[in-house]
Protein backbone atom coordinates (compact mmCIF):
# COMPACT_ATOMS: atom_id res chain seq x y z
CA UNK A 1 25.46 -23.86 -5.20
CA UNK A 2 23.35 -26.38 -4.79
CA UNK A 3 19.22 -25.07 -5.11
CA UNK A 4 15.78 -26.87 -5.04
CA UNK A 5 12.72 -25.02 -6.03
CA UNK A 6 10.10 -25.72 -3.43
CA UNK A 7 7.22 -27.26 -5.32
CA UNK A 8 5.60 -29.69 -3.34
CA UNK A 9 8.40 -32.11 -2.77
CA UNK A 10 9.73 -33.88 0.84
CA UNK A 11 11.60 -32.78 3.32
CA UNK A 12 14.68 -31.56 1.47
CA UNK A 13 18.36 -33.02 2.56
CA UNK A 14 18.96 -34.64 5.11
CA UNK A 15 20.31 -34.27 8.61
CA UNK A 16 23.85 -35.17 7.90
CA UNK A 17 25.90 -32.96 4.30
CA UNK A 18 29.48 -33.55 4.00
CA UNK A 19 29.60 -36.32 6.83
CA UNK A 20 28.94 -33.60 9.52
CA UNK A 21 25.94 -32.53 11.12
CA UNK A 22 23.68 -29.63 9.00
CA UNK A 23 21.07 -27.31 10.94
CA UNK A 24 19.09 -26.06 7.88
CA UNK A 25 18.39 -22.05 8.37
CA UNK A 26 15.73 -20.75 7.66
CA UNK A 27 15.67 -16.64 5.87
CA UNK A 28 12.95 -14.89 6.22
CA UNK A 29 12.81 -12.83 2.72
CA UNK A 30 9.15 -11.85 2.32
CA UNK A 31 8.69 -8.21 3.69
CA UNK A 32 8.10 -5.27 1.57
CA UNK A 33 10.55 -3.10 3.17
CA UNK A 34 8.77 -0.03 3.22
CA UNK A 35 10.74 1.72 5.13
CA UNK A 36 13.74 1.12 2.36
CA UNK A 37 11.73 2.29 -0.56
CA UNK A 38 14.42 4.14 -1.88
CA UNK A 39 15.27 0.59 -3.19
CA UNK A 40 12.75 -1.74 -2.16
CA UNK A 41 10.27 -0.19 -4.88
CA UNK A 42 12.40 -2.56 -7.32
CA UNK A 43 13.63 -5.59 -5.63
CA UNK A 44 13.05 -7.11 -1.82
CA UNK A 45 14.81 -6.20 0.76
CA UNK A 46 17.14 -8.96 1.12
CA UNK A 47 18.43 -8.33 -2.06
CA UNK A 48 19.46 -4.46 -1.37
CA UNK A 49 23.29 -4.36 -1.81
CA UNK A 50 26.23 -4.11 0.84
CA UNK A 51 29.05 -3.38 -1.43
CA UNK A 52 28.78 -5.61 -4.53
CA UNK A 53 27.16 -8.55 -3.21
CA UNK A 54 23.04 -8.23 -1.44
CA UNK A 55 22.89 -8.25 2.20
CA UNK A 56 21.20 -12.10 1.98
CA UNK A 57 24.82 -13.16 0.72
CA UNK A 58 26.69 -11.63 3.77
CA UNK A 59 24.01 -13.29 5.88
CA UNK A 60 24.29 -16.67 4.12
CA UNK A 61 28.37 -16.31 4.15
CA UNK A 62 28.15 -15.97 8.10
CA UNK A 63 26.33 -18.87 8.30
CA UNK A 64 28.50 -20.93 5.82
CA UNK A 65 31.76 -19.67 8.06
CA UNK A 66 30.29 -21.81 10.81
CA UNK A 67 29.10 -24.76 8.27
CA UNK A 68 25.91 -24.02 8.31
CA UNK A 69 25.49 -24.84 4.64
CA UNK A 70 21.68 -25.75 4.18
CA UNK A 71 19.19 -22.66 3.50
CA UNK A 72 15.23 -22.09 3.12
CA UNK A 73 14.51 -18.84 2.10
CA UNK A 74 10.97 -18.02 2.61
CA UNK A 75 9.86 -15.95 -0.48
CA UNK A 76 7.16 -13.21 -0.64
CA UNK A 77 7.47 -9.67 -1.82
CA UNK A 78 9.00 -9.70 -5.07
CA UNK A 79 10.17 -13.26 -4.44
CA UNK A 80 11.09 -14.08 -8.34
CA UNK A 81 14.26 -11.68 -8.04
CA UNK A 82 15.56 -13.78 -5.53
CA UNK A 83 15.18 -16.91 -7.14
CA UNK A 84 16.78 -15.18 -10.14
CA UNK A 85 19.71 -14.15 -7.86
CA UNK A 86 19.91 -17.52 -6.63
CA UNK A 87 19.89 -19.25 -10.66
CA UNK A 88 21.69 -16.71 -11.64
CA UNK A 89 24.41 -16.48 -8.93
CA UNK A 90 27.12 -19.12 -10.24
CA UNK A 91 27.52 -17.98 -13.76
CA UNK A 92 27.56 -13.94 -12.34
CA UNK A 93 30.55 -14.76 -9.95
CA UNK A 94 32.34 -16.79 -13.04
CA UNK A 95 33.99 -16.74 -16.31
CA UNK A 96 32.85 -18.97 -18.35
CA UNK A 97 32.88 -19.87 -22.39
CA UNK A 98 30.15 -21.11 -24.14
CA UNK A 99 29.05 -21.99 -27.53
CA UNK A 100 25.99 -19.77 -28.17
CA UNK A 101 23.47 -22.14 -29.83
CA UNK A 102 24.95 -25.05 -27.70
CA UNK A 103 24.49 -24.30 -24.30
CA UNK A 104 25.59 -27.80 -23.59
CA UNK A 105 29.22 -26.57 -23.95
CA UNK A 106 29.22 -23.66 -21.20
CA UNK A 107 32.43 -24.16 -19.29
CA UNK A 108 33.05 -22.68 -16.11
CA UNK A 109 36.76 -21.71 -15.59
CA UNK A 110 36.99 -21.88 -11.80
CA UNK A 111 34.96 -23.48 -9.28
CA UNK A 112 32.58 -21.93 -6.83
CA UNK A 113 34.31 -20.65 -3.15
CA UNK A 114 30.54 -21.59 -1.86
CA UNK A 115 28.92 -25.32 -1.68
CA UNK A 116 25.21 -24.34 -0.66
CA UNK A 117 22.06 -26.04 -0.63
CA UNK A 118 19.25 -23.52 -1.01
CA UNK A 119 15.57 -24.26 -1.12
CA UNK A 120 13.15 -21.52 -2.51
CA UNK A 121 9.90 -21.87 -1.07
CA UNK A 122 6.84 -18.99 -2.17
CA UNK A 123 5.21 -18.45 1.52
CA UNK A 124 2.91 -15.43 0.03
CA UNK A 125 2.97 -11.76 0.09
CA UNK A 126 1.39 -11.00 2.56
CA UNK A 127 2.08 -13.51 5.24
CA UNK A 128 3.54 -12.84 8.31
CA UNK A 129 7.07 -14.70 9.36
CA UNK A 130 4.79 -17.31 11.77
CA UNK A 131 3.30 -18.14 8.88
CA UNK A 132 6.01 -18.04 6.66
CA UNK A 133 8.10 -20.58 8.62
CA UNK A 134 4.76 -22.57 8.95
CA UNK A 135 4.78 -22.93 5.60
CA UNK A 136 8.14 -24.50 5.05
CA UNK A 137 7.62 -27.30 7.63
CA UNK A 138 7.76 -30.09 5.23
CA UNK A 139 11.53 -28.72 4.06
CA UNK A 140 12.66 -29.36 7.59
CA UNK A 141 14.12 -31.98 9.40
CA UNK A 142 12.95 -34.17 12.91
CA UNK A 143 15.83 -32.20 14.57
CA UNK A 144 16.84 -28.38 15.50
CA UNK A 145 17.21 -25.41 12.49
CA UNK A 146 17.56 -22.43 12.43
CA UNK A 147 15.37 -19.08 11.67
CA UNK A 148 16.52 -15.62 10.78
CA UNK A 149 15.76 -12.27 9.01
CA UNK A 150 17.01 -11.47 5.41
CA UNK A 151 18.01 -7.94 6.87
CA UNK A 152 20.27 -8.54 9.83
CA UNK A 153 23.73 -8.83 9.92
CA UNK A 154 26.11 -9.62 13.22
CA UNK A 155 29.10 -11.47 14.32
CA UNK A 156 26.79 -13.61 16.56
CA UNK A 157 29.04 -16.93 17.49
CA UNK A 158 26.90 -19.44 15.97
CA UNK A 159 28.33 -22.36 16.94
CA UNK A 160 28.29 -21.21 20.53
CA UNK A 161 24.53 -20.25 20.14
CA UNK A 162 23.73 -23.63 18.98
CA UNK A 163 25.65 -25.49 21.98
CA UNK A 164 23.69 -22.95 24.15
CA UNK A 165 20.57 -24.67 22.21
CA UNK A 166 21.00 -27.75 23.00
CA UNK A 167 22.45 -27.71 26.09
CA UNK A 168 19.42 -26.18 27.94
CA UNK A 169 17.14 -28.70 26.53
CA UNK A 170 13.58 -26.46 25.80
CA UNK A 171 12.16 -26.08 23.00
CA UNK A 172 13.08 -22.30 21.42
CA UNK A 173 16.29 -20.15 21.98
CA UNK A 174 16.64 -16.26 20.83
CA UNK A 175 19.24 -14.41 20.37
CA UNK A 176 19.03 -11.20 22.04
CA UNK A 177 20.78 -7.46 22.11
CA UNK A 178 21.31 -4.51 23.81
CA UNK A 179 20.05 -1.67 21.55
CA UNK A 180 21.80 1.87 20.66
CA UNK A 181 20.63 4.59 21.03
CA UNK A 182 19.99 6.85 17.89
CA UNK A 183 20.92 9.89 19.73
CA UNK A 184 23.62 10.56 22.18
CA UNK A 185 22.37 10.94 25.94
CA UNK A 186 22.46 13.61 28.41
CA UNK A 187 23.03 13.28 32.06
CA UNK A 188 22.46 16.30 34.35
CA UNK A 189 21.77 17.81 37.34
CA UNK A 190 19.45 20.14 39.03
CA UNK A 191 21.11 23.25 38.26
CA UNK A 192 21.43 21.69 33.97
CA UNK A 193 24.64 21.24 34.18
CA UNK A 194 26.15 18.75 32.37
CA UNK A 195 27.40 15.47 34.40
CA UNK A 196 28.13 13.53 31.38
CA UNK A 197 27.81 13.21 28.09
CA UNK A 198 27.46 9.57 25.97
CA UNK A 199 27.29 9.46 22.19
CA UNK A 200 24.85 6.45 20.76
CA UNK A 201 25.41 4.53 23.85
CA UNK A 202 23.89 1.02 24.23
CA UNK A 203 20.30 1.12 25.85
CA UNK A 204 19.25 -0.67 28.99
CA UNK A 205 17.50 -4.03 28.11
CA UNK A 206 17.47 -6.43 25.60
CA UNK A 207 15.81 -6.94 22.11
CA UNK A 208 15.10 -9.21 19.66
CA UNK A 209 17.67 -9.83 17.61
CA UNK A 210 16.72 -13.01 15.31
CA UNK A 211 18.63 -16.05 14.82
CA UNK A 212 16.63 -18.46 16.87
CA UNK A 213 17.12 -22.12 16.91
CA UNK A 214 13.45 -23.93 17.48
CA UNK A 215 12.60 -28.04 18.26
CA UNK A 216 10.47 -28.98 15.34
CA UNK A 217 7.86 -29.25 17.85
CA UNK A 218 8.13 -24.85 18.01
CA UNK A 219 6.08 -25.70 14.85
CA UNK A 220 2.91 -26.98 16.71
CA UNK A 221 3.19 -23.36 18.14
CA UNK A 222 2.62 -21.63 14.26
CA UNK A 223 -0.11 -21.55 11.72
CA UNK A 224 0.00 -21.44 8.24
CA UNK A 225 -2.70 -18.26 8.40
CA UNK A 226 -1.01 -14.87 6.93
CA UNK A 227 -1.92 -13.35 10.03
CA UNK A 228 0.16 -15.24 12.50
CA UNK A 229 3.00 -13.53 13.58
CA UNK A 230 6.45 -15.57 14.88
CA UNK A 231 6.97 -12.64 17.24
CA UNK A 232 3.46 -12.18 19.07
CA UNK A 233 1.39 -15.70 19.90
CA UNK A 234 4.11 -18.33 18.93
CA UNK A 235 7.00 -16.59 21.21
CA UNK A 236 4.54 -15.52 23.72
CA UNK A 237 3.32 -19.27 24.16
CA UNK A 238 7.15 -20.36 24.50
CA UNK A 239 7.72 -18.15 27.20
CA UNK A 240 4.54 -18.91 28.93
CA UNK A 241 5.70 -22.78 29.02
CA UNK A 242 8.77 -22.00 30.16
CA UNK A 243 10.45 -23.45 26.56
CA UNK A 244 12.30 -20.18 25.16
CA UNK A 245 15.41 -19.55 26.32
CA UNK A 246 17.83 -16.29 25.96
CA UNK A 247 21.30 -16.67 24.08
CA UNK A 248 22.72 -12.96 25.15
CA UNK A 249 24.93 -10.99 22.49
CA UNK A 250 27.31 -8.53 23.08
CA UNK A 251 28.91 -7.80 19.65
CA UNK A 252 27.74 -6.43 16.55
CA UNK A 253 24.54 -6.70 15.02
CA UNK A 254 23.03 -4.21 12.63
CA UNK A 255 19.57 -4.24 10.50
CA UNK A 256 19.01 -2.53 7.60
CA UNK A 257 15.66 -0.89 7.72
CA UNK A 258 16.35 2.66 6.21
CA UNK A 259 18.42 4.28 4.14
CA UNK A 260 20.58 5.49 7.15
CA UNK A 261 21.62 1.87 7.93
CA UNK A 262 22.21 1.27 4.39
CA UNK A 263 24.85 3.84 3.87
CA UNK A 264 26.10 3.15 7.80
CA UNK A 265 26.38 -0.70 6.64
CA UNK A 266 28.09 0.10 3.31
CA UNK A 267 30.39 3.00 4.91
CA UNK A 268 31.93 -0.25 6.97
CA UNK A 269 32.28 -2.54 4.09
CA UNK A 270 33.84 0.06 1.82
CA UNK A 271 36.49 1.06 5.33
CA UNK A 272 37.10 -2.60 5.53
CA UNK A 273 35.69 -2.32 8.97
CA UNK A 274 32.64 -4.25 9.07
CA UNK A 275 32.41 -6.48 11.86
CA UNK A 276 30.16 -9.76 10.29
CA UNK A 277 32.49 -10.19 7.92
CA UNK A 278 33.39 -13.57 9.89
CA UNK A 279 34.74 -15.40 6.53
């Protein structure tokens, strides 16, 4: 991995990595997770586990199997685990030797599977994600990125959602769901008897599902207060001026706000079955 602390510097990167063109994404990290307390009492959300890796690395590896290789992650809530976990990452996924005394001599015996460039960047506890990716603006380039949550994951066709992007030509595009149902539905007649019966099925409607692609100028839109909120004002405004566009999903996606999604999420890991593994 490649990481930058965000301390006051320029716009990090540039447009072009590896000699093809690099949409930084920006992860929205910074909620308490209160809903997830059973872990979230100890370390932010993004960092709650999916097997043996945090959900933020299955997010980042979904991105990275479409070479989407630049990251901000927007930092609040218990932000200095995740810049440990990001430090930290390369010599906990190694073997290495090392003189102890001499750390000049540490030796890594294999090389990383991921070539990352991550940017930390403290956005404050309590701000809201408007603010948050307010807050990052000077890490971002003159052309598209990306923005997502640090608790989502999905076998959303990236690529696709980008040509989507910039083949409409506004400003904002979000990538939207049908929901499920928590409970299984009931459909019957006068008399109560049962015409049909559907377990979970998928709501009419669509939701928000996250992984947007903005213009810089979505920026102009946000403000660097705590209060202002990505999905109220900005998105509202978008719509309103006819610059937000809908990139529909039909496959997986799957947050992990309780405890029931986290043992849903890591039943389909552990089965081998989980659908945004993508890599």
């Amino acid at each position: 991995m490649v990481m930058h602390y965000a301390a006051g510097q320029a716009r990090v990167g540039s447009d072009r990595m590896h000699g093809r063109e690099s949409v930084p994404v920006v992860i929205l990290c910074g909620g308490q997770g209160t809903r997830l307390r059973e872990h979230t009492e100890y370390i932010p959300k993004p960092l709650v586990q999916i097997g043996e890796q945090p959900i933020l690395w299955h997010i980042m590896k979904h991105f990275q199997r479409h070479a989407l290789t630049r990251f901000v992650l927007c930092l609040g809530y218990k932000g200095e685990k995740i810049k440990s976990f990001v430090l930290d990452y390369g010599a906990m996924s190694r073997d290495f030797t090392v003189t102890l005394g001499r750390p000049e001599t540490l030796a890594f015996h294999r090389s990383l599977d991921e070539e990352l460039e991550i940017t930390v960047a403290d956005t404050g506890v309590d701000s809201m994600t408007g603010a948050r990716v307010k807050r990052v603006e000077r890490y971002l380039p003159d052309g598209p990125f990306m923005v997502t949550y640090g608790d989502g994951v999905s076998d959303v066709d990236l690529n696709s959602l980008l040509a989507f992007h910039r083949a409409h030509g506004r400003l904002a595009t979000v990538t939207a769901v049908h929901p499920e149902s928590r409970f299984g539905v009931i459909e019957a007649d006068n008399t109560g008897r049962a015409l049909r019966f559907r377990e979970k099925p998928r709501i009419d409607g669509l939701v928000n599902a996250g992984f947007f692609v903005f213009n810089r100028p979505v920026l102009d839109y946000l403000s660097s207060d705590p209060a202002c909120v990505l999905e109220q004002q900005p998105l509202e405004h978008l719509a309103r001026d006819g610059e937000l566009m809908v990139y529909r999903h039909d496959g997986f996606f799957h947050t992990l706000d309780t405890y029931r999604d986290y043992l849903a999420l890591n039943a389909l890991w552990s089965e081998g079955k989980a659908p945004w593994r993508t890599w």
